[in-house]
Protein backbone atom coordinates (compact mmCIF):
# COMPACT_ATOMS: atom_id res chain seq x y z
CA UNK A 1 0.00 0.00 0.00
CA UNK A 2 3.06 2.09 0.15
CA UNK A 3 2.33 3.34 3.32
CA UNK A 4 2.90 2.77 7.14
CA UNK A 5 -0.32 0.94 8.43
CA UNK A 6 -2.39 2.01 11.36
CA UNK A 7 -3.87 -1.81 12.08
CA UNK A 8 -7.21 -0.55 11.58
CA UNK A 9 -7.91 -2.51 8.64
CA UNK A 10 -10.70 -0.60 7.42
CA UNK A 11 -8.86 2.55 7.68
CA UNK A 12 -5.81 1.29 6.06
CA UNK A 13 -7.91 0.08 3.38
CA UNK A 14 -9.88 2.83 2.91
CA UNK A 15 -6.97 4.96 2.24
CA UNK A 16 -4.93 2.88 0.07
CA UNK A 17 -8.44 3.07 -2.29
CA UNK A 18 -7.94 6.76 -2.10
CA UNK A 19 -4.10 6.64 -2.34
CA UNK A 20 -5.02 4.37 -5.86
CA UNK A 21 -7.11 7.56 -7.24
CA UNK A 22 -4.85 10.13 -6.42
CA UNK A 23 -1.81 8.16 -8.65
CA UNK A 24 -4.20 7.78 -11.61
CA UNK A 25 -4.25 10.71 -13.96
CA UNK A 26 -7.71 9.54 -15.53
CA UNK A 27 -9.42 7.85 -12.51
CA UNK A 28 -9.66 4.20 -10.94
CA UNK A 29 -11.63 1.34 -12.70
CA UNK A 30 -13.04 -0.98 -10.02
CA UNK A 31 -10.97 -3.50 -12.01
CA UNK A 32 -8.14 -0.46 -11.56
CA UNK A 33 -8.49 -0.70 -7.57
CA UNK A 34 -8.42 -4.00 -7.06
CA UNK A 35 -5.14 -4.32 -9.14
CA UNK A 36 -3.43 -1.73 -7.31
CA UNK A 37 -4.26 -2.18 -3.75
CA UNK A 38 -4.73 -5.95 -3.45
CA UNK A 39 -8.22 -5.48 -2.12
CA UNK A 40 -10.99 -8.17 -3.17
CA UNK A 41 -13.38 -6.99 -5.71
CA UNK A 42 -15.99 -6.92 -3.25
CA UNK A 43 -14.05 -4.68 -0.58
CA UNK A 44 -12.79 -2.52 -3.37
CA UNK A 45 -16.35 -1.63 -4.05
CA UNK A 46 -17.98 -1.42 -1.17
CA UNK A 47 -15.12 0.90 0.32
CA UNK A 48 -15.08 2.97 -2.70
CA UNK A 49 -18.70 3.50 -2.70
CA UNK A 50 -18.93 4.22 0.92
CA UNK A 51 -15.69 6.79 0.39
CA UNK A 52 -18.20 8.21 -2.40
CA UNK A 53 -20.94 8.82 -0.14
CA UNK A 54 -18.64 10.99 1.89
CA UNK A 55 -17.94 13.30 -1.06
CA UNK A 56 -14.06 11.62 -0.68
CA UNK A 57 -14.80 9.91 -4.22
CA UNK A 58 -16.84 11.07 -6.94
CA UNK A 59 -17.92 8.95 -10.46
CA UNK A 60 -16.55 11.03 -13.68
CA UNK A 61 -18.62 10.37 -17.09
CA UNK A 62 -17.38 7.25 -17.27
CA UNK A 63 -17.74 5.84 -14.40
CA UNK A 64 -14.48 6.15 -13.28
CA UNK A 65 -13.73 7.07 -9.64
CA UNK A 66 -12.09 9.96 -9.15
CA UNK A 67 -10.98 12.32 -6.05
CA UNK A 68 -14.50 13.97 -4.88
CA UNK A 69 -14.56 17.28 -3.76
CA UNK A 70 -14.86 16.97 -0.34
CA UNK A 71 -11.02 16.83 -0.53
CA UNK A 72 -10.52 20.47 -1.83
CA UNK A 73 -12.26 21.94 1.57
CA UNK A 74 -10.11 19.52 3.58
CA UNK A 75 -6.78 20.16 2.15
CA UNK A 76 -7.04 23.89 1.92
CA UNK A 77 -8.45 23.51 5.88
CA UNK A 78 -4.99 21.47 6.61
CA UNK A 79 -2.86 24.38 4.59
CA UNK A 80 -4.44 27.44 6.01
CA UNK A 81 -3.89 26.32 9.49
CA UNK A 82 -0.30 25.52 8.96
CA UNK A 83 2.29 28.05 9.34
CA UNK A 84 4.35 26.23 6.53
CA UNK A 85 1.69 27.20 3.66
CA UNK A 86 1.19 31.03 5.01
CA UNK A 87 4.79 32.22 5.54
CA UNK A 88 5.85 30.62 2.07
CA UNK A 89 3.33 32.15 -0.20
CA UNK A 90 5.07 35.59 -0.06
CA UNK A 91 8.34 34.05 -1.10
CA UNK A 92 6.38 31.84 -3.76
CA UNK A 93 4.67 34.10 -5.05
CA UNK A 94 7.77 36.59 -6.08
CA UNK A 95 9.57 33.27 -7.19
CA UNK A 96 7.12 32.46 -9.60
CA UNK A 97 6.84 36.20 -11.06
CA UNK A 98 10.64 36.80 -11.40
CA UNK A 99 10.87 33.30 -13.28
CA UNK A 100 7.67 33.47 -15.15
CA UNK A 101 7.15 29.25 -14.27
CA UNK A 102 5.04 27.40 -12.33
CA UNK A 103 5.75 27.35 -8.67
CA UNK A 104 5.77 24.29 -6.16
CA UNK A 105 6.05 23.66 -2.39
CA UNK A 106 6.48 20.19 -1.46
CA UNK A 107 6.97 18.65 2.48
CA UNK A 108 7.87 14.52 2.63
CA UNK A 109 5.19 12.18 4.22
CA UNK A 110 6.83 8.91 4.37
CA UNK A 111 7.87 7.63 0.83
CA UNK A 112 5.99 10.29 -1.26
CA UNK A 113 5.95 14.32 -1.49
CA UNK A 114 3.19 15.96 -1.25
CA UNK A 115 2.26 19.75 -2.88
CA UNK A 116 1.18 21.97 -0.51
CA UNK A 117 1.30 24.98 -2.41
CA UNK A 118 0.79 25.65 -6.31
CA UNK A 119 1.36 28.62 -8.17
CA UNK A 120 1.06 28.29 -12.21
CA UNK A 121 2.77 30.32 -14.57
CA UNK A 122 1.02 32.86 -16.72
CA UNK A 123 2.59 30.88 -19.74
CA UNK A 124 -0.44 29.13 -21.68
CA UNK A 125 1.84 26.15 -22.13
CA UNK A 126 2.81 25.64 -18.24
CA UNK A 127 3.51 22.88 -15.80
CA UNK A 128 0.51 22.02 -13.72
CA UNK A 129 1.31 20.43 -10.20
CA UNK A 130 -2.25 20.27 -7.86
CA UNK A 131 -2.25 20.97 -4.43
CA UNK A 132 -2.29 17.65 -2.45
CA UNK A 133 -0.87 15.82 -5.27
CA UNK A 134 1.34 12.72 -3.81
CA UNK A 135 4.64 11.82 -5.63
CA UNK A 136 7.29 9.83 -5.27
CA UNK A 137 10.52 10.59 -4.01
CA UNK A 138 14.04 10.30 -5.49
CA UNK A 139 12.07 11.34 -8.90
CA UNK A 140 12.44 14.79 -9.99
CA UNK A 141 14.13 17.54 -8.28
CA UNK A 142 12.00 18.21 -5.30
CA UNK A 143 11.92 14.68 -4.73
CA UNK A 144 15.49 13.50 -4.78
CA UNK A 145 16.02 16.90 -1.83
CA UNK A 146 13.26 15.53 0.58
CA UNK A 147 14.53 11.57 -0.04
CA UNK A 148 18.28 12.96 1.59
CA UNK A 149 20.08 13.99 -1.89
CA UNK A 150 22.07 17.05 -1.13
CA UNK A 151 21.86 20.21 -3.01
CA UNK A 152 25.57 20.72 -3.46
CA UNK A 153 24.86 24.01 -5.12
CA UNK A 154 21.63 24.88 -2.92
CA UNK A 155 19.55 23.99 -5.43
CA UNK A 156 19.00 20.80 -7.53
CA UNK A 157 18.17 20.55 -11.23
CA UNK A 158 16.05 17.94 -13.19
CA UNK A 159 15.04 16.95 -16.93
CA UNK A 160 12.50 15.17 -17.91
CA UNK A 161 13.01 12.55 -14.53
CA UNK A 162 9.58 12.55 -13.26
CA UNK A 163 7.92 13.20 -16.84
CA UNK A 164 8.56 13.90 -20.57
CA UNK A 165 9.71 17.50 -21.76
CA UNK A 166 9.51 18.93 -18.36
CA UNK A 167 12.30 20.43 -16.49
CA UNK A 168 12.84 21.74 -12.98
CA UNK A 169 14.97 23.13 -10.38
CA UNK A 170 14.33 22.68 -6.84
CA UNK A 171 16.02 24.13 -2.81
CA UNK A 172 15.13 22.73 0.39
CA UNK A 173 14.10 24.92 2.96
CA UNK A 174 15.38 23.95 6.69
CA UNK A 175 14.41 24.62 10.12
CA UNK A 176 16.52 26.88 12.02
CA UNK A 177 16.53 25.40 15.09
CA UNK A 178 17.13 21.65 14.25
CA UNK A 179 19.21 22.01 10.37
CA UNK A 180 16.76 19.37 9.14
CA UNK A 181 15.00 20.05 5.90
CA UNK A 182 11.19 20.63 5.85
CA UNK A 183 9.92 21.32 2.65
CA UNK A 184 11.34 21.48 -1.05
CA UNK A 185 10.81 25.10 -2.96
CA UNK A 186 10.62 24.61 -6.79
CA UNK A 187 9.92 25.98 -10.28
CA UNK A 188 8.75 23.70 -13.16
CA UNK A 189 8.54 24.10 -16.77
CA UNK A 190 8.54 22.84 -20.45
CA UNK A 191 12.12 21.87 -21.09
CA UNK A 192 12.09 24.23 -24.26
CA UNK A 193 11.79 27.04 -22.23
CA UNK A 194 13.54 26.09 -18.85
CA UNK A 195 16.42 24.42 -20.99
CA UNK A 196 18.95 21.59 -20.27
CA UNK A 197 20.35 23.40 -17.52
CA UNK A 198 17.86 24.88 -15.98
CA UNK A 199 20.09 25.07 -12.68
CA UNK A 200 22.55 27.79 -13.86
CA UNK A 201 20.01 29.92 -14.77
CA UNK A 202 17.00 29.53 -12.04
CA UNK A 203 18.96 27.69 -9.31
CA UNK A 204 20.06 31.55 -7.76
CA UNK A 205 16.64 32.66 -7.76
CA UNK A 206 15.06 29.16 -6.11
CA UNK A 207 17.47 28.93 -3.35
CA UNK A 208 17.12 32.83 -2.81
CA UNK A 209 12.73 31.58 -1.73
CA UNK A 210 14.11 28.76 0.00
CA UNK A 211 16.24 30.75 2.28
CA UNK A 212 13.53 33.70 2.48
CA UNK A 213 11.07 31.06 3.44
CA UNK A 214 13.26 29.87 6.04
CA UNK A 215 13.75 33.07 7.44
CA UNK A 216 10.15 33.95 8.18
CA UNK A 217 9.20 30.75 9.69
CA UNK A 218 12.27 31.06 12.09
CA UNK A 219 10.52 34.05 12.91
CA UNK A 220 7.09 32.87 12.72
């Protein structure tokens, strides 16, 4: 299931239906669940209904399940009352309007990352990361920061690691008090645009948020 259990088997099961959804770009099957959580047909089903009923799934056109929209008043509830999400919009928010690219926050939880914040570029053709997204680590350059990589240069380039034609550059952002890293700023873009070394030219400018971000929740 990819992540640590609770024991509560209905809970653990219930979120590793949820966990299946929110890897699939075009929603879960029923045949789709049961492949990738292990879950009987039967379980699969009834859990995924009952997760509908909740407003936790939804049915697209097709019948698909997909992430209901329950989810979108629950994960901007978790963001707005952590001090993480407020004191890096600011520096986020500059970042992505001196690069002109799409903007990312990302914190570890366990073996995946997870987007807490999501600024898109103005650019029509743009990079398009949503908030609460879960992927995996050592996989692009946010990723390989939060899995323990260092960022020799205080930042960390990527292209095309964690998908076709896309291109990033990433800084982590530590705590002050304890040196440990707590999130991962980053920009993301088309590869045309951000180039094969995106690093020389955006890397300043990344690790420039990361530390600013740092800075205000030291103070925070």
């Amino acid at each position: 299931m990819g992540r640590t259990l609770s024991g509560v088997g209905v809970l653990d099961k219930s979120v590793a239906v949820l966990d299946a959804v929110a890897r699939s770009n075009e929603g879960c099957s029923l045949a789709d669940l049961v492949d990738a959580t292990g879950i009987s047909r039967a379980t699969a089903h009834r859990l995924a209904v009952a997760l509908e009923t909740h407003g936790l799934l939804r049915r697209a056109d097709d019948g698909r399940f997909a992430l209901g929209f329950a989810l979108v008043g629950l994960g901007h509830a978790a963001t707005d009352g952590w001090p993480l999400a407020g004191a890096a919009r600011p520096a986020l928010e500059a970042l992505r309007d001196t690069t002109g690219e799409s903007v990312q926050l990302y914190v570890r939880d366990g073996e995946h990352r997870v987007c807490v914040v999501s600024l898109e570029s103005a650019h029509e053709l743009r990079t398009i990361v949503a908030e609460g997204a879960r992927l995996t680590l050592a996989v692009g350059s946010a990723g390989r920061l939060l899995s323990g990589e260092p960022a020799q240069a205080g930042w960390t380039a990527s292209v095309e690691e964690r998908a076709p034609g896309v291109a990033s550059v990433s800084a982590p952002v530590f705590d002050a008090r304890s040196g440990t890293i707590v999130a991962a700023v980053g920009i993301s873009g088309p590869v045309a645009r951000l180039g094969p070394d995106p690093g020389t030219r955006f890397g300043p400018s990344v690790a420039l948020a990361a530390g600013q971000i740092a800075a205000t929740l030291a103070t925070s």
